[in-house]
N, C-alpha and C. Protein backbone atom coordinates (compact mmCIF):
# COMPACT_ATOMS: atom_id res chain seq x y z
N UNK A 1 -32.30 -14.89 50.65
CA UNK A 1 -32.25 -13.79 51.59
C UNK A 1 -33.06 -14.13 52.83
N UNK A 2 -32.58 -13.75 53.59
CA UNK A 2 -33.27 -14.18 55.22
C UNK A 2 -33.99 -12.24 55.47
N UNK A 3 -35.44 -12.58 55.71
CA UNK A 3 -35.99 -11.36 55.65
C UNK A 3 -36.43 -11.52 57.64
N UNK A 4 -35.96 -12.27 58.26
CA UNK A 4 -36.15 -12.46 59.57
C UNK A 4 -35.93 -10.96 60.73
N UNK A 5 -34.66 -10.71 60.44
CA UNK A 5 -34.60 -9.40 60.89
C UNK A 5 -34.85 -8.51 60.69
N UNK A 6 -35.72 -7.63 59.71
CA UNK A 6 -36.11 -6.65 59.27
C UNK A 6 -37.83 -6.68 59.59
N UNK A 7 -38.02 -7.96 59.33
CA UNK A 7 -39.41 -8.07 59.89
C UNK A 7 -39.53 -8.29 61.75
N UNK A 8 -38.56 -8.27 62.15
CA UNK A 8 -38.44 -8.08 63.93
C UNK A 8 -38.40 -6.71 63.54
N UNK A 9 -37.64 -6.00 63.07
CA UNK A 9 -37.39 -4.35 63.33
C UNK A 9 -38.83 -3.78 62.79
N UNK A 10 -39.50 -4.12 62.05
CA UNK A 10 -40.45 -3.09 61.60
C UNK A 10 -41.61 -3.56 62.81
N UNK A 11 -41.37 -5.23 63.06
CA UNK A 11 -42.54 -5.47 64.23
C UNK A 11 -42.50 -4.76 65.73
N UNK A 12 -40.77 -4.51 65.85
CA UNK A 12 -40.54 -3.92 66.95
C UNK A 12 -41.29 -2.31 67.47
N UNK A 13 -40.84 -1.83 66.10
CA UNK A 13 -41.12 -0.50 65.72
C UNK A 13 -42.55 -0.09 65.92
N UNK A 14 -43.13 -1.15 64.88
CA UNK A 14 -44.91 -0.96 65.31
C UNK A 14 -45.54 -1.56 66.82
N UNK A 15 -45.08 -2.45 67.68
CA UNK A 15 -45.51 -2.79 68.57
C UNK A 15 -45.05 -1.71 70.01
N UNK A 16 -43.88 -0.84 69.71
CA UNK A 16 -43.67 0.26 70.35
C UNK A 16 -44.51 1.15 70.32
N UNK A 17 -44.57 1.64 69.11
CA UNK A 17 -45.67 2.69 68.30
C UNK A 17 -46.95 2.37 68.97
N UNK A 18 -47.12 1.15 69.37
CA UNK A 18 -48.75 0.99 69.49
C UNK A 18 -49.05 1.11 71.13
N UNK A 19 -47.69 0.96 71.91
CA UNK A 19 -48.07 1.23 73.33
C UNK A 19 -47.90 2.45 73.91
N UNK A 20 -47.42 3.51 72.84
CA UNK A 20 -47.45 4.69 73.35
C UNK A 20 -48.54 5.45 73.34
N UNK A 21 -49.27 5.31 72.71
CA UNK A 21 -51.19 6.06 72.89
C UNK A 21 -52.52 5.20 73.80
N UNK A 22 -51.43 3.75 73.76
CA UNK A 22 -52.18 3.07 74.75
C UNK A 22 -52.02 3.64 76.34
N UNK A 23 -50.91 3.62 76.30
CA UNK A 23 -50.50 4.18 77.91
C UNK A 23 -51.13 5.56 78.08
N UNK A 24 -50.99 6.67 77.00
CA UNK A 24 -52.28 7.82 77.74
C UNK A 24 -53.46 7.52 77.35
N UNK A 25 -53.93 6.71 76.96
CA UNK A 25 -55.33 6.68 77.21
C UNK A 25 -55.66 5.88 77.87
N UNK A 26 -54.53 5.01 78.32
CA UNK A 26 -55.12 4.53 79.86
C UNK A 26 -54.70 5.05 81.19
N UNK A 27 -54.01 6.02 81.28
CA UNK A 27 -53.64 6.92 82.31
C UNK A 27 -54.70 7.95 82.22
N UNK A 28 -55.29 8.70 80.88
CA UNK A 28 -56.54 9.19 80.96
C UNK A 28 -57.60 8.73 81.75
N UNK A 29 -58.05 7.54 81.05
CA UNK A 29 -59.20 6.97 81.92
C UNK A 29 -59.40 6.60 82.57
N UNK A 30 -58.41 5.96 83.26
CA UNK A 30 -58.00 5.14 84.80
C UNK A 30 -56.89 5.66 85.29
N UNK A 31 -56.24 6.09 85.08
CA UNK A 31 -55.24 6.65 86.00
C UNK A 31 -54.00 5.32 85.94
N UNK A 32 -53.00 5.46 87.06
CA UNK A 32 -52.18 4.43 87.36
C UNK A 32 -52.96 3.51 88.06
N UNK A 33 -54.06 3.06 88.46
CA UNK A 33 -54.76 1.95 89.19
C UNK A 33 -54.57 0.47 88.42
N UNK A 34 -54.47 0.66 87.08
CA UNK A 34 -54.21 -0.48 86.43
C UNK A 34 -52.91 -1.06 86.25
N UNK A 35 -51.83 -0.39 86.58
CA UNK A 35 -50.46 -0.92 85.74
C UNK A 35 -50.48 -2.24 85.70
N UNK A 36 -51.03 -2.93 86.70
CA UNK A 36 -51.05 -4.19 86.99
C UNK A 36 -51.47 -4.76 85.78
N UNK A 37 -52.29 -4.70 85.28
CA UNK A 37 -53.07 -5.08 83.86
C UNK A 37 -51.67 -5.21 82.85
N UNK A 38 -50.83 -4.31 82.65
CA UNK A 38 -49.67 -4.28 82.06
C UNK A 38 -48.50 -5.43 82.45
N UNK A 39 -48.71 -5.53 84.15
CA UNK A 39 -47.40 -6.36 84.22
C UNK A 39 -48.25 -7.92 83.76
N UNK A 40 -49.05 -8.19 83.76
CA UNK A 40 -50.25 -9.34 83.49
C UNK A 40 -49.71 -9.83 81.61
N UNK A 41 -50.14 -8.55 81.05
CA UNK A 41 -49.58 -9.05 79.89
C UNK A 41 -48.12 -8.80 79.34
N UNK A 42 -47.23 -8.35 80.39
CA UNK A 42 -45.91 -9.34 80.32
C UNK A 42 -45.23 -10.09 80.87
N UNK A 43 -46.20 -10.53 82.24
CA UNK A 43 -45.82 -12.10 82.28
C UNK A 43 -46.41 -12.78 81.33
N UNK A 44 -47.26 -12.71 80.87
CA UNK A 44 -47.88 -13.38 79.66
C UNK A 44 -47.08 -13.48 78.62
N UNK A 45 -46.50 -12.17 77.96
CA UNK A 45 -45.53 -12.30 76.92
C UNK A 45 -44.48 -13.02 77.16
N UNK A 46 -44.05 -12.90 78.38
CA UNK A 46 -42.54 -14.10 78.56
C UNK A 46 -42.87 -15.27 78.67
N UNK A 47 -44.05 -15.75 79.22
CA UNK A 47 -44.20 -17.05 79.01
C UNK A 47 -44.47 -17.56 77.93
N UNK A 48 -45.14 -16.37 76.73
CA UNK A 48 -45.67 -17.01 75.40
C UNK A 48 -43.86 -17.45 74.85
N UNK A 49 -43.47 -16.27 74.58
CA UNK A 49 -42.00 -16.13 74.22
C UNK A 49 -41.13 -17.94 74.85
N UNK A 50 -40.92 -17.96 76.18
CA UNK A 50 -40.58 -19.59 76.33
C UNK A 50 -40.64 -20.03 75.74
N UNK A 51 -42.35 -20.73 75.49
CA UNK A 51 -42.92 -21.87 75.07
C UNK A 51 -42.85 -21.90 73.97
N UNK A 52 -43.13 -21.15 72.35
CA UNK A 52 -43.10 -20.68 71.08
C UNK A 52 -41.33 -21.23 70.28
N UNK A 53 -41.55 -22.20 69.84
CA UNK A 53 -40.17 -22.62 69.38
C UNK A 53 -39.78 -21.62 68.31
N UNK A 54 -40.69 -21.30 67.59
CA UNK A 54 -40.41 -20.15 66.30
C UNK A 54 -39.47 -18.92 66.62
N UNK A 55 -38.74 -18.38 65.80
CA UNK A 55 -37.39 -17.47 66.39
C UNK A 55 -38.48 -16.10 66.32
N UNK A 56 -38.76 -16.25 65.41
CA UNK A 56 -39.43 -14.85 65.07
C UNK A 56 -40.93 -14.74 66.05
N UNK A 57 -41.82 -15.30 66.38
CA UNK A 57 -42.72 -15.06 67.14
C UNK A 57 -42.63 -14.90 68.94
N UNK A 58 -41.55 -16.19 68.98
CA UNK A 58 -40.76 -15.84 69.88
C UNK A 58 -40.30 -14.43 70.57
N UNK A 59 -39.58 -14.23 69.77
CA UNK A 59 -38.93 -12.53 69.16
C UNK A 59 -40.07 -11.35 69.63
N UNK A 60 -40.52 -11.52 68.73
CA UNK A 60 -42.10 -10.55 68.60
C UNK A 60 -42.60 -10.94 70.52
N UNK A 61 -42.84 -11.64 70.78
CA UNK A 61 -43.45 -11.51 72.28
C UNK A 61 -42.96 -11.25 73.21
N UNK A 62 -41.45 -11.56 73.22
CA UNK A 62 -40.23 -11.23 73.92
C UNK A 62 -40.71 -9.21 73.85
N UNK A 63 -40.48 -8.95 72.68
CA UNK A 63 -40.53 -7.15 72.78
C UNK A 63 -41.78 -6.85 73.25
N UNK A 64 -43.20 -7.59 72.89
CA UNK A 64 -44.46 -7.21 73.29
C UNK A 64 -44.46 -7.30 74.93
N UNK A 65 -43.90 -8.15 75.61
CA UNK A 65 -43.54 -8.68 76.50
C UNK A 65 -42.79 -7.25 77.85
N UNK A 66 -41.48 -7.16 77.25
CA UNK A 66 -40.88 -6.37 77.66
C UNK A 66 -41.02 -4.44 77.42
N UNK A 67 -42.04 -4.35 76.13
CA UNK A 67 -43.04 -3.18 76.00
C UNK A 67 -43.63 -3.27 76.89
N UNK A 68 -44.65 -4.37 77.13
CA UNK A 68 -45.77 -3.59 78.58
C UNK A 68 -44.75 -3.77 79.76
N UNK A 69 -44.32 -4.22 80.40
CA UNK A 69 -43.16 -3.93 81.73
C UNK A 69 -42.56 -2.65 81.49
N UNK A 70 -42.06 -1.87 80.49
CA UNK A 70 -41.61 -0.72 79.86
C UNK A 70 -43.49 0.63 80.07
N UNK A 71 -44.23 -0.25 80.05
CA UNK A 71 -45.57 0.99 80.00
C UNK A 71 -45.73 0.99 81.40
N UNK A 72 -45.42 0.17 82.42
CA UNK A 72 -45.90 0.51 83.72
C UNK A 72 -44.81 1.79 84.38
N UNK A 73 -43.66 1.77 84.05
CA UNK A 73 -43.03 2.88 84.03
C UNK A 73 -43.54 4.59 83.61
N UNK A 74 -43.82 4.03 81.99
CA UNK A 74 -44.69 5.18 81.62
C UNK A 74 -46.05 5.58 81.99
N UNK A 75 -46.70 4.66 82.48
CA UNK A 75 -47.71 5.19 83.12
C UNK A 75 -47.55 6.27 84.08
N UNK A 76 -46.83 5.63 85.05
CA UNK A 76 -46.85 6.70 86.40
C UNK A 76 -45.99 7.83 85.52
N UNK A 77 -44.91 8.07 84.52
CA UNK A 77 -44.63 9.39 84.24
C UNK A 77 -45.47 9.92 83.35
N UNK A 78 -46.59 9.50 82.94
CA UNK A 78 -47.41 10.02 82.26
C UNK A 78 -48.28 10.99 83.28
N UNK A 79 -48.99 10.17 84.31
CA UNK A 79 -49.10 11.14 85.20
C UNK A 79 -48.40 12.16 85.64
N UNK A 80 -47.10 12.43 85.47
CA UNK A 80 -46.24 13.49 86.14
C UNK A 80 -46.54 14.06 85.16
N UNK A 81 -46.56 14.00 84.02
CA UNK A 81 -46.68 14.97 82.41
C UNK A 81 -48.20 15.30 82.75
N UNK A 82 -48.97 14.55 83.43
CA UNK A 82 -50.30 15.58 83.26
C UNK A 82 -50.65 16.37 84.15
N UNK A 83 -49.73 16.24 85.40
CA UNK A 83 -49.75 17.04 86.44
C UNK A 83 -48.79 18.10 85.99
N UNK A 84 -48.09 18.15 84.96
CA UNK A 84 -47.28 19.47 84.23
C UNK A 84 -48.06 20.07 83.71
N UNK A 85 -49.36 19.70 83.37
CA UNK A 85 -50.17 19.98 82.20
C UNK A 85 -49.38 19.69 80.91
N UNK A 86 -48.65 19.12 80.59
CA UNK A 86 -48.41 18.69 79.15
C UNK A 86 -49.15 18.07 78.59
N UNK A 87 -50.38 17.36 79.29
CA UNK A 87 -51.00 16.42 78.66
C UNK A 87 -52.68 16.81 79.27
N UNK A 88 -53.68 16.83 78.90
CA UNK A 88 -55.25 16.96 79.59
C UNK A 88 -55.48 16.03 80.61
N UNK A 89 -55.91 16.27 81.72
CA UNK A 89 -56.39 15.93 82.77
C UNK A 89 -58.24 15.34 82.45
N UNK A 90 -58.43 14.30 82.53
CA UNK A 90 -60.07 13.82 82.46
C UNK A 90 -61.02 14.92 83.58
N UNK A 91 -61.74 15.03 83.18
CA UNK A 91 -62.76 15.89 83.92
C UNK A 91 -63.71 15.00 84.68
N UNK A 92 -64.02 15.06 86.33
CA UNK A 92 -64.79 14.20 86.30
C UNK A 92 -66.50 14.63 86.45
């Protein structure tokens, strides 16, 4: 049995999972000033992804990759959600 794809889907799943509380708590504490930090580690991920002959790690950085390029988006609408108040505003 080839367990290759199921272990991309559950890695996918959790490495999604993990940038969605990242992005408000860094829109909390910094605001959008950072996205840059985000596009940083996915040029990083595409270049790891290149170089990495392995299908599966490959794989995995490719999505980690294309997750943070996907959070600089959510950042700035995270801000629109906290200017809805859907979300708490930091106090300064």
């Amino acid at each position: 049995m080839n367990y290759e794809g199921l272990i991309i889907g559950v890695c996918t799943f959790l490495i999604i999972g993990f940038f969605h509380p990242i992005v408000i708590k860094t829109e909390y504490h910094f605001g959008t000033k950072v996205w840059w930090v985000f596009l940083l580690f996915g040029l990083a991920g595409v270049v790891g992804s290149l170089m990495i002959q392995s299908t599966l790690l490959s794989t995995l950085l490719g999505v980690f990759a294309f997750s943070s390029f996907w959070s600089i988006k959510e950042l700035f609408e995270q801000r629109e959600r906290v200017r809805k108040g859907w979300f708490p505003k930091k106090q300064k």
